[in-house]
Protein backbone atom coordinates (compact mmCIF):
# COMPACT_ATOMS: atom_id res chain seq x y z
CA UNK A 1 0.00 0.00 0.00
CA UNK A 2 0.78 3.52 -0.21
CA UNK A 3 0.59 6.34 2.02
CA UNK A 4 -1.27 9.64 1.01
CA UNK A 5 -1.19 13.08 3.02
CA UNK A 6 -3.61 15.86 0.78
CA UNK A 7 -2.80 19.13 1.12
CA UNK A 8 -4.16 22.70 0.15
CA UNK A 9 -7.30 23.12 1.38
CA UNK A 10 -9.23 26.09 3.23
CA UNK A 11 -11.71 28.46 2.72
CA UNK A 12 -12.18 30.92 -0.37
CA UNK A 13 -14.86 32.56 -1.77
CA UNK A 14 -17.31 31.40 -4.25
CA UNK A 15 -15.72 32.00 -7.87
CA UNK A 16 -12.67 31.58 -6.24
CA UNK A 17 -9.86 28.33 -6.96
CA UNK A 18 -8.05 26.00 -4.65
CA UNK A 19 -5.12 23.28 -5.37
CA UNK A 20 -4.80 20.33 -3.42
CA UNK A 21 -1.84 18.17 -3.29
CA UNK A 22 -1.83 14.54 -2.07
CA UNK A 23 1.81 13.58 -1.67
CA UNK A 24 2.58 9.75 -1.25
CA UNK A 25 5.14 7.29 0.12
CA UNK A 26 6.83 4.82 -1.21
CA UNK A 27 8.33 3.75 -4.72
CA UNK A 28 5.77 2.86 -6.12
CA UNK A 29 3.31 5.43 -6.98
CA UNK A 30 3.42 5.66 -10.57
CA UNK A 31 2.05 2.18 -10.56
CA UNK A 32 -1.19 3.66 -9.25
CA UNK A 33 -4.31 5.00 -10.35
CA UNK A 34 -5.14 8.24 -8.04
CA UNK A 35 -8.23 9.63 -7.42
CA UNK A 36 -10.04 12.32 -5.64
CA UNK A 37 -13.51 12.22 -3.68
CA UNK A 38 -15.06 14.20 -1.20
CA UNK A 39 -17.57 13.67 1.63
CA UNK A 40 -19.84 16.89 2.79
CA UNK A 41 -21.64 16.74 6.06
CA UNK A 42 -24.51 14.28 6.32
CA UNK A 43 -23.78 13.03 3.52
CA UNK A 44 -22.11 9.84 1.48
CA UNK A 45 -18.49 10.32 0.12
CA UNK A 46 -18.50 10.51 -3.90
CA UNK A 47 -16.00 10.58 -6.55
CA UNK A 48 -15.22 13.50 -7.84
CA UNK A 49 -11.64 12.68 -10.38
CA UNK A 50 -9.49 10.30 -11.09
CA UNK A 51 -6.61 9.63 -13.44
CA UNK A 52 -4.46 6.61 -14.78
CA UNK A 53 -1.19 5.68 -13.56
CA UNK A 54 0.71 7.71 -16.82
CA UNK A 55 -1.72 10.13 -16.66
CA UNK A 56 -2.91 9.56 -20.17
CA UNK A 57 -6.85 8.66 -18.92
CA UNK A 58 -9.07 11.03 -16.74
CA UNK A 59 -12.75 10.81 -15.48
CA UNK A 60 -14.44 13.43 -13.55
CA UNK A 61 -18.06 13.82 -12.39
CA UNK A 62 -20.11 15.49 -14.27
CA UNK A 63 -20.56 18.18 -11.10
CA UNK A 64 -17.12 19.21 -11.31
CA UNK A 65 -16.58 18.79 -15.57
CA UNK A 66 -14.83 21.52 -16.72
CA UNK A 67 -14.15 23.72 -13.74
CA UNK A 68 -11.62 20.81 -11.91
CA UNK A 69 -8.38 19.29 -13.53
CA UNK A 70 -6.59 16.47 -12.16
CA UNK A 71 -2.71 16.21 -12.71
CA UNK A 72 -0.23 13.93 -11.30
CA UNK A 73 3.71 13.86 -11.08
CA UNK A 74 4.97 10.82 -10.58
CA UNK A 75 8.81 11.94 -10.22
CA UNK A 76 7.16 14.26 -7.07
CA UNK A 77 4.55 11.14 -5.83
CA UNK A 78 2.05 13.72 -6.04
CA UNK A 79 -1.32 14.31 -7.72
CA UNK A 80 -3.01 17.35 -7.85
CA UNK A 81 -6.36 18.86 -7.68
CA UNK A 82 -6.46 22.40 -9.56
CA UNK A 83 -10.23 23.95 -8.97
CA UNK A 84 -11.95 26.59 -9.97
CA UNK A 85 -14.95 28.47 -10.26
CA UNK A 86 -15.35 27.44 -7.18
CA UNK A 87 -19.15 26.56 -5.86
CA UNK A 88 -20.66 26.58 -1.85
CA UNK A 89 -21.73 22.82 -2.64
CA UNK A 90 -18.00 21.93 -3.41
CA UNK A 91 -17.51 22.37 0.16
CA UNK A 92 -16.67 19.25 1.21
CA UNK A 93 -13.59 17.48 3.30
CA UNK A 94 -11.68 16.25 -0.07
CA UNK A 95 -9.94 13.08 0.29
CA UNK A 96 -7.18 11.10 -2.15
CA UNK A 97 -7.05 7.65 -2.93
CA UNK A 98 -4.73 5.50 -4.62
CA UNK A 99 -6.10 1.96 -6.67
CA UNK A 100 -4.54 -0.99 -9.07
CA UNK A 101 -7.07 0.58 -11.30
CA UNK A 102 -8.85 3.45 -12.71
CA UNK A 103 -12.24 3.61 -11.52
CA UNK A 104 -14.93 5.80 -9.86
CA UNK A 105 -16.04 3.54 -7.13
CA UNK A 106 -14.38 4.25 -3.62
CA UNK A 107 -14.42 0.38 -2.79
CA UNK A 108 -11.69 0.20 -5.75
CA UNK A 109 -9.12 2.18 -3.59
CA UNK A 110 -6.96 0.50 -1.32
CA UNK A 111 -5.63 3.54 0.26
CA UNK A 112 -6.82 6.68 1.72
CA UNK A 113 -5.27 9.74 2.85
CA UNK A 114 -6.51 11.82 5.92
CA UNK A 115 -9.04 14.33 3.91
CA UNK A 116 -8.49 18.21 3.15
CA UNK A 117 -11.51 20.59 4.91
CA UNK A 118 -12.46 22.85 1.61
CA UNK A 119 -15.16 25.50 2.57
CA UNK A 120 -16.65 27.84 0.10
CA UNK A 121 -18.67 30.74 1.17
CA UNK A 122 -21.29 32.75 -0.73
């Protein structure tokens, strides 16, 4: 498994952009799919990115299409999270997970980082 510690978070205003980091251990990174999801209060986590271990594939959901962009630099272990145009119902704590595969579902990633508060006021 691999270790992930996201970064980047806070609050900003609506309209406004964030970039999270998610930094990971180990040698083995770029053999990884990473992807994003987030979990608001009262209610379920969901996916929000992900992208293949090259980065040559990305998904998004279609609530964050075209105003997030997933990146990932696999000589740094770290993907990234570049949003904008940001929304009060992106507020969410924003976690990063790391899978064999690329996939939406969360019970496809092995390994979790601690989550990232992001708060947008109106």
């Amino acid at each position: 498994q691999v270790q992930l510690v996201e970064s980047g978070g806070g609050l900003v205003q609506a309209g406004g952009s964030l970039r999270l980091s998610c930094a990971a251990s180990g040698r083995t990174f770029s053999s990884y799919a990473m992807g994003w999801f987030r979990q608001a209060p009262g209610k379920e986590r969901e996916f929000v990115s992900a992208i293949s271990w090259s980065g040559g594939r990305t998904y998004y959901a279609d609530s964050v299409k075209g105003r997030f962009t997933i990146s990932r630099d696999n000589a740094k272990n770290t993907v990234y999270l570049q949003m904008n145009s940001l929304k009060p119902e992106d507020t969410a704590v924003y976690y990063c997970a790391a899978s064999t595969s690329l996939s939406s579902r969360s019970t496809d990633f092995g390994s979790w980082g601690q989550g990232t508060q992001v708060t947008v006021s109106s």
